[in-house]
N, C-alpha and C. Protein backbone atom coordinates (compact mmCIF):
# COMPACT_ATOMS: atom_id res chain seq x y z
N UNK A 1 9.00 -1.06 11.10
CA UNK A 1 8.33 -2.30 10.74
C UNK A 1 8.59 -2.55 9.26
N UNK A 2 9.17 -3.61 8.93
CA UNK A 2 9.78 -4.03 7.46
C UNK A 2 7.98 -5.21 6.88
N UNK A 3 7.66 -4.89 5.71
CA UNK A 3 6.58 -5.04 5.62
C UNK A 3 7.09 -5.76 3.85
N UNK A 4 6.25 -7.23 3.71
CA UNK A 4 6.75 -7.32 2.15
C UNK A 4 5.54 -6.90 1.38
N UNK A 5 5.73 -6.84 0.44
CA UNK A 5 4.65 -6.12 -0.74
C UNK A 5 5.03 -6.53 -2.02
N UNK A 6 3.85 -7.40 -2.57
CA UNK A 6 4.03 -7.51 -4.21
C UNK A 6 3.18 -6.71 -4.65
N UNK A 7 3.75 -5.84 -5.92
CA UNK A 7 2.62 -5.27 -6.49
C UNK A 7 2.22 -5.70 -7.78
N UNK A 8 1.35 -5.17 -8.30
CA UNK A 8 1.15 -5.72 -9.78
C UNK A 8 0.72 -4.01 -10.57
N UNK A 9 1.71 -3.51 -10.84
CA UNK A 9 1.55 -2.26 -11.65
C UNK A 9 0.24 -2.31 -12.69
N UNK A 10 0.00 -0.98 -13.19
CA UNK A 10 -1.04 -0.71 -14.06
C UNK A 10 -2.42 -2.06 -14.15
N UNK A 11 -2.84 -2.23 -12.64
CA UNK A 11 -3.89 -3.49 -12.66
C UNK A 11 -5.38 -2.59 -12.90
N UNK A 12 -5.49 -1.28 -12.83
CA UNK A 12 -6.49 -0.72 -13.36
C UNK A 12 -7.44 -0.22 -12.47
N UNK A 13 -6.93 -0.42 -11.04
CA UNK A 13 -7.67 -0.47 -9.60
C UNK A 13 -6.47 -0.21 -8.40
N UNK A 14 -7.28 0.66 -7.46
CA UNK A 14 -5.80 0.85 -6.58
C UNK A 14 -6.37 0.46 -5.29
N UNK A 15 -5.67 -0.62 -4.59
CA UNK A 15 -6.31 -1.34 -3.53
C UNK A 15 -4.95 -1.99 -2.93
N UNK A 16 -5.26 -2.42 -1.37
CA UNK A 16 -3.89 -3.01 -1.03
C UNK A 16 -4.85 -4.03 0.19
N UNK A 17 -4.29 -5.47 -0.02
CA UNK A 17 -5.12 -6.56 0.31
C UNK A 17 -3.81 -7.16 1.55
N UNK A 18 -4.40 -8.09 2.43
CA UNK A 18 -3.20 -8.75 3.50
C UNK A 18 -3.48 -10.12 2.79
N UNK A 19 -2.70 -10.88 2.45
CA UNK A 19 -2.58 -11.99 2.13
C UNK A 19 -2.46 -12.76 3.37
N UNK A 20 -2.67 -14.14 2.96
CA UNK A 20 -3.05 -15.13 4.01
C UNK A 20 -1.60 -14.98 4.62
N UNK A 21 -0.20 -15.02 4.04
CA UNK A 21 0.59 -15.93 4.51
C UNK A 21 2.00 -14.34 5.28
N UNK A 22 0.55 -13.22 5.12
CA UNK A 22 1.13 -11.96 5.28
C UNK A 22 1.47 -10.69 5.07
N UNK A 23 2.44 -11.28 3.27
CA UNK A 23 2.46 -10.46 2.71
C UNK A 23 1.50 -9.34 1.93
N UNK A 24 2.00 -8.48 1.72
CA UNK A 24 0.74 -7.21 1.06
C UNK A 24 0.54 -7.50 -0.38
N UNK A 25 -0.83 -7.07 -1.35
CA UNK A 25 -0.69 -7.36 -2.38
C UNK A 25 -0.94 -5.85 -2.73
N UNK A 26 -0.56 -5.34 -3.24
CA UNK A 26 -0.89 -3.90 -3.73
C UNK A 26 -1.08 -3.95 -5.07
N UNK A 27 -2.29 -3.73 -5.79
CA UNK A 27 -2.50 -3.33 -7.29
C UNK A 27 -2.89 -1.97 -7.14
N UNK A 28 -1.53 -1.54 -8.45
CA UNK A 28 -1.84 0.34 -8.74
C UNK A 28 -2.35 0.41 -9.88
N UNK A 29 -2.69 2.00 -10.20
CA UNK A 29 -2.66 2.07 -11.81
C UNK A 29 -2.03 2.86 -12.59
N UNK A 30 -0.74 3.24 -11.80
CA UNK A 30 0.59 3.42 -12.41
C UNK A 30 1.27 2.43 -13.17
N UNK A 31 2.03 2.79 -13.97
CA UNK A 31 2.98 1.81 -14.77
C UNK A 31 4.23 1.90 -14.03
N UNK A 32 5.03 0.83 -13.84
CA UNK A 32 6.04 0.91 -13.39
C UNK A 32 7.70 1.97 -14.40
N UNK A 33 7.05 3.09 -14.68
CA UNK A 33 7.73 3.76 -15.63
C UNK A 33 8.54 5.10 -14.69
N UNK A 34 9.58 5.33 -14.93
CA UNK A 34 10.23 6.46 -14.09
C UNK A 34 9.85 6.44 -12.49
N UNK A 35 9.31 5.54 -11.98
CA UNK A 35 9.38 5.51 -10.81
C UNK A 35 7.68 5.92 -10.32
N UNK A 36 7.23 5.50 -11.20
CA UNK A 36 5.38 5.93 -10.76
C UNK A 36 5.10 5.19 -10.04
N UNK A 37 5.03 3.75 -10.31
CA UNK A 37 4.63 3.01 -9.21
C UNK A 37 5.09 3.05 -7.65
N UNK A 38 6.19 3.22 -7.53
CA UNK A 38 6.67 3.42 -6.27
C UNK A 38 5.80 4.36 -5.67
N UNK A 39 5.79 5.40 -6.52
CA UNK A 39 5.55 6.56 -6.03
C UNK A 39 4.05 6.59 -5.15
N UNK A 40 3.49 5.74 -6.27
CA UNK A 40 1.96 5.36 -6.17
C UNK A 40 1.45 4.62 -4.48
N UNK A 41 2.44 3.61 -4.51
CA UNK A 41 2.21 2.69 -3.51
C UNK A 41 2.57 3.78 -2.08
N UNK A 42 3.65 4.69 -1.96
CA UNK A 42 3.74 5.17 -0.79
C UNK A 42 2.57 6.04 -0.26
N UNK A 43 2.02 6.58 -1.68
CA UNK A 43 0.82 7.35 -1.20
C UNK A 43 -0.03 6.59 -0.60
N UNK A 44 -0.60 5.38 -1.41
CA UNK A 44 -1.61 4.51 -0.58
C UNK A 44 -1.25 4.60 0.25
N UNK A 45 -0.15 3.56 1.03
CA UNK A 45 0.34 3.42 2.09
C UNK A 45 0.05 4.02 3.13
N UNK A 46 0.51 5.50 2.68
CA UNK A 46 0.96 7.00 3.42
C UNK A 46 -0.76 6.86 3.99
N UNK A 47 -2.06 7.18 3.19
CA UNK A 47 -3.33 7.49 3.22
C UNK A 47 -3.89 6.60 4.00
N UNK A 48 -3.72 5.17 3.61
CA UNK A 48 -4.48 4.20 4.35
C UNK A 48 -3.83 4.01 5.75
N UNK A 49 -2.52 3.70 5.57
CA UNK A 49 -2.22 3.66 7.15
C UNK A 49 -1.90 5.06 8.23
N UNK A 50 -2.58 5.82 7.57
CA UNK A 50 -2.35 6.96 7.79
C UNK A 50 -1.31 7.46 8.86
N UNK A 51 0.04 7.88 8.37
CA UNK A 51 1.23 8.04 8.72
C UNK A 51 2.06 9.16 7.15
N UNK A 52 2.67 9.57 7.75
CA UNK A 52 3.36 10.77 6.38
C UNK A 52 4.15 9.80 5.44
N UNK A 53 4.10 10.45 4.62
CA UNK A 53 4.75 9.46 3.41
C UNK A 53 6.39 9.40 3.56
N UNK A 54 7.10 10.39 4.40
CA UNK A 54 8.09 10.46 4.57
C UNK A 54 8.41 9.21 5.59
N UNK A 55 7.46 8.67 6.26
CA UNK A 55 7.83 7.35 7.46
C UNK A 55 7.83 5.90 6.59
N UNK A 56 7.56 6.71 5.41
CA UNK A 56 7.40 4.82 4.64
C UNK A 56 8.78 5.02 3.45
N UNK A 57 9.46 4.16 3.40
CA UNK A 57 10.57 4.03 2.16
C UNK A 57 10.62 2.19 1.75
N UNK A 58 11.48 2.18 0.68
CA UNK A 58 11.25 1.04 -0.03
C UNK A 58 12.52 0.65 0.58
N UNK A 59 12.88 0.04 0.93
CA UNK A 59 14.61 -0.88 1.09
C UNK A 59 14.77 -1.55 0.07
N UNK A 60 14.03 -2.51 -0.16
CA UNK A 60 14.34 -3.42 -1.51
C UNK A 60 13.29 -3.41 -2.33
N UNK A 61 14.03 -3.95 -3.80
CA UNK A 61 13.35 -4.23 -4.91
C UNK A 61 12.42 -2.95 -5.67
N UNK A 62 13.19 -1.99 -5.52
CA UNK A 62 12.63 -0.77 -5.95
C UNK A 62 11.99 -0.92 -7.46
N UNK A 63 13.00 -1.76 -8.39
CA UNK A 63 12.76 -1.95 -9.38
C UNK A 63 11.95 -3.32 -10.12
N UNK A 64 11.94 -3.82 -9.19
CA UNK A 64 10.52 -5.46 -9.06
C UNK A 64 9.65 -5.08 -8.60
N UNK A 65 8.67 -6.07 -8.85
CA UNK A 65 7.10 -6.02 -7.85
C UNK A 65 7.38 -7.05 -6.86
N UNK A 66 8.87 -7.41 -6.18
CA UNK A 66 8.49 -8.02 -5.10
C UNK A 66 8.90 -6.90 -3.98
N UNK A 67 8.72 -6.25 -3.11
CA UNK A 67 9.74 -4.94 -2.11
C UNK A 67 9.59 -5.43 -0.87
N UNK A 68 10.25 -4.90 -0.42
CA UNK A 68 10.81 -4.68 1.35
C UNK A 68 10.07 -2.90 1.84
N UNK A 69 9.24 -2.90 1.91
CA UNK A 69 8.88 -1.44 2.44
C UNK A 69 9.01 -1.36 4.02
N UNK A 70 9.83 -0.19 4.25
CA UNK A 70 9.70 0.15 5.95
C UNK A 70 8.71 1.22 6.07
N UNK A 71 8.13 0.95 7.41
CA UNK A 71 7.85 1.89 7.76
C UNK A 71 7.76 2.79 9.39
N UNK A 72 8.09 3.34 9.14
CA UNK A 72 9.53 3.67 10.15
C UNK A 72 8.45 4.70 11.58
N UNK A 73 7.03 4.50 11.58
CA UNK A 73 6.16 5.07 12.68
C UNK A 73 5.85 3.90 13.25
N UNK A 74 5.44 4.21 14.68
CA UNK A 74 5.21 2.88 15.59
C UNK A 74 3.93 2.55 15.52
N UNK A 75 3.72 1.42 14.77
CA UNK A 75 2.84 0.83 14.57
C UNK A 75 3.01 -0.90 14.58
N UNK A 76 2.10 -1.59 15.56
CA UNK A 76 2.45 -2.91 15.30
C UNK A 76 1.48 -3.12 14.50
N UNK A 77 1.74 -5.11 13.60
CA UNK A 77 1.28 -5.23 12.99
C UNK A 77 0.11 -5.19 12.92
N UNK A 78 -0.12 -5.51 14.17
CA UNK A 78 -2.27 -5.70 14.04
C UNK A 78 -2.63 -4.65 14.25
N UNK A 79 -2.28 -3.36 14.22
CA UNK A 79 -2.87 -2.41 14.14
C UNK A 79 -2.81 -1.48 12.23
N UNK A 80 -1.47 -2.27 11.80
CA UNK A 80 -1.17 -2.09 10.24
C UNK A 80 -2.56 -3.08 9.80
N UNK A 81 -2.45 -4.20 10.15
CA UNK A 81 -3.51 -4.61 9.15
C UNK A 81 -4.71 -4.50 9.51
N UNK A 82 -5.24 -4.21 10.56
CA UNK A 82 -6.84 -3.14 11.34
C UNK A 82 -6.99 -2.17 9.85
N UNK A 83 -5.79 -0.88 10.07
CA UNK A 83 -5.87 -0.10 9.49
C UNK A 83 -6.34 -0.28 7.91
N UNK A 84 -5.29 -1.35 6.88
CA UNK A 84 -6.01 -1.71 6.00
C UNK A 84 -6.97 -1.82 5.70
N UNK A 85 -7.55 -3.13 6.28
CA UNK A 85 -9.01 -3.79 6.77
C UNK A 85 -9.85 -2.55 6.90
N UNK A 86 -9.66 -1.38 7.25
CA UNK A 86 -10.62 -0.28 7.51
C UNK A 86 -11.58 0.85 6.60
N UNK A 87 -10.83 -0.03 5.19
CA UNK A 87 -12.55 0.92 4.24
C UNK A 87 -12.29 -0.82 3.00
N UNK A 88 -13.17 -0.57 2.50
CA UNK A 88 -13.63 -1.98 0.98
C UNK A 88 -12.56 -1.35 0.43
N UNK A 89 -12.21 -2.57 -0.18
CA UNK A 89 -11.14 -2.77 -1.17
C UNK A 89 -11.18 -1.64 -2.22
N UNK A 90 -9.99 -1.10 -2.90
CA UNK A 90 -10.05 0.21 -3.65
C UNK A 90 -11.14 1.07 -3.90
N UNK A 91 -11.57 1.34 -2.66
CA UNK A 91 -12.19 2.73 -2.75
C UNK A 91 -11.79 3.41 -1.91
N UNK A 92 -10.99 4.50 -1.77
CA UNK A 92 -10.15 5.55 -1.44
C UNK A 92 -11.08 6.73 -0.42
N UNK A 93 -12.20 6.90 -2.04
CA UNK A 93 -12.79 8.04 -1.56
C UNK A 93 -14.49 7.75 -1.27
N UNK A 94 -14.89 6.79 -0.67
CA UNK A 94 -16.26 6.65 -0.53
C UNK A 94 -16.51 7.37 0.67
N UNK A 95 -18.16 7.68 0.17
CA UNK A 95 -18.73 8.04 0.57
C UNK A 95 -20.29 8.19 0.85
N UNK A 96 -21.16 8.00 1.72
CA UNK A 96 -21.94 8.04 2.25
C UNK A 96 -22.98 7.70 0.74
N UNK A 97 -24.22 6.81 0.80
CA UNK A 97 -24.41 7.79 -0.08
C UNK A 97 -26.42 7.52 -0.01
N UNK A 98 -27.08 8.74 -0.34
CA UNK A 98 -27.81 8.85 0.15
C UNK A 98 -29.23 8.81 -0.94
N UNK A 99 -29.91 8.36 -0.24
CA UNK A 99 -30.86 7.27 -1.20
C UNK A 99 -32.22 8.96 -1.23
């Protein structure tokens, strides 16, 4: 599944949103320096859609924030963007929390 993704490096928050018209918006808080950001986004990826990081690669635009990411486990889309959709926006690690 070829998936587009803009990101916006070092936005200070790490979250990945479905845009209306599809595409992914991914803000990291890597800098796009030696290859961090990339690096950054597969982990999300890898975590949220939970699939190994080895099933996701970039095809294009390695070096822009516009990319072509595959990801190469069988997943259709409405179950990619379920998965998203499945915790609030950049929070990774929440948890419960008890009054």
């Amino acid at each position: 599944m070829l998936l587009r993704v803009k990101v916006i490096p070092g936005s200070g928050t790490r979250r990945i949103e479905v845009l209306e018209d599809g595409c992914l918006l991914a803000r990291l808080n890597s800098r796009p320096i030696g290859g961090r950001a990339n690096e950054e986004l597969i982990r999300l990826l890898s975590k949220r859609l939970r699939v190994p990081k080895s099933a996701i690669s970039i095809c294009a635009g390695s070096t822009g924030r516009n990319k072509v990411v595959d990801i190469s486990a069988v997943l259709e889309w409405e179950e990619i963007a379920e998965r998203l959709a499945g915790r609030k926006e950049g929070r990774d690690d929440q948890r419960p929390q008890h009054l």
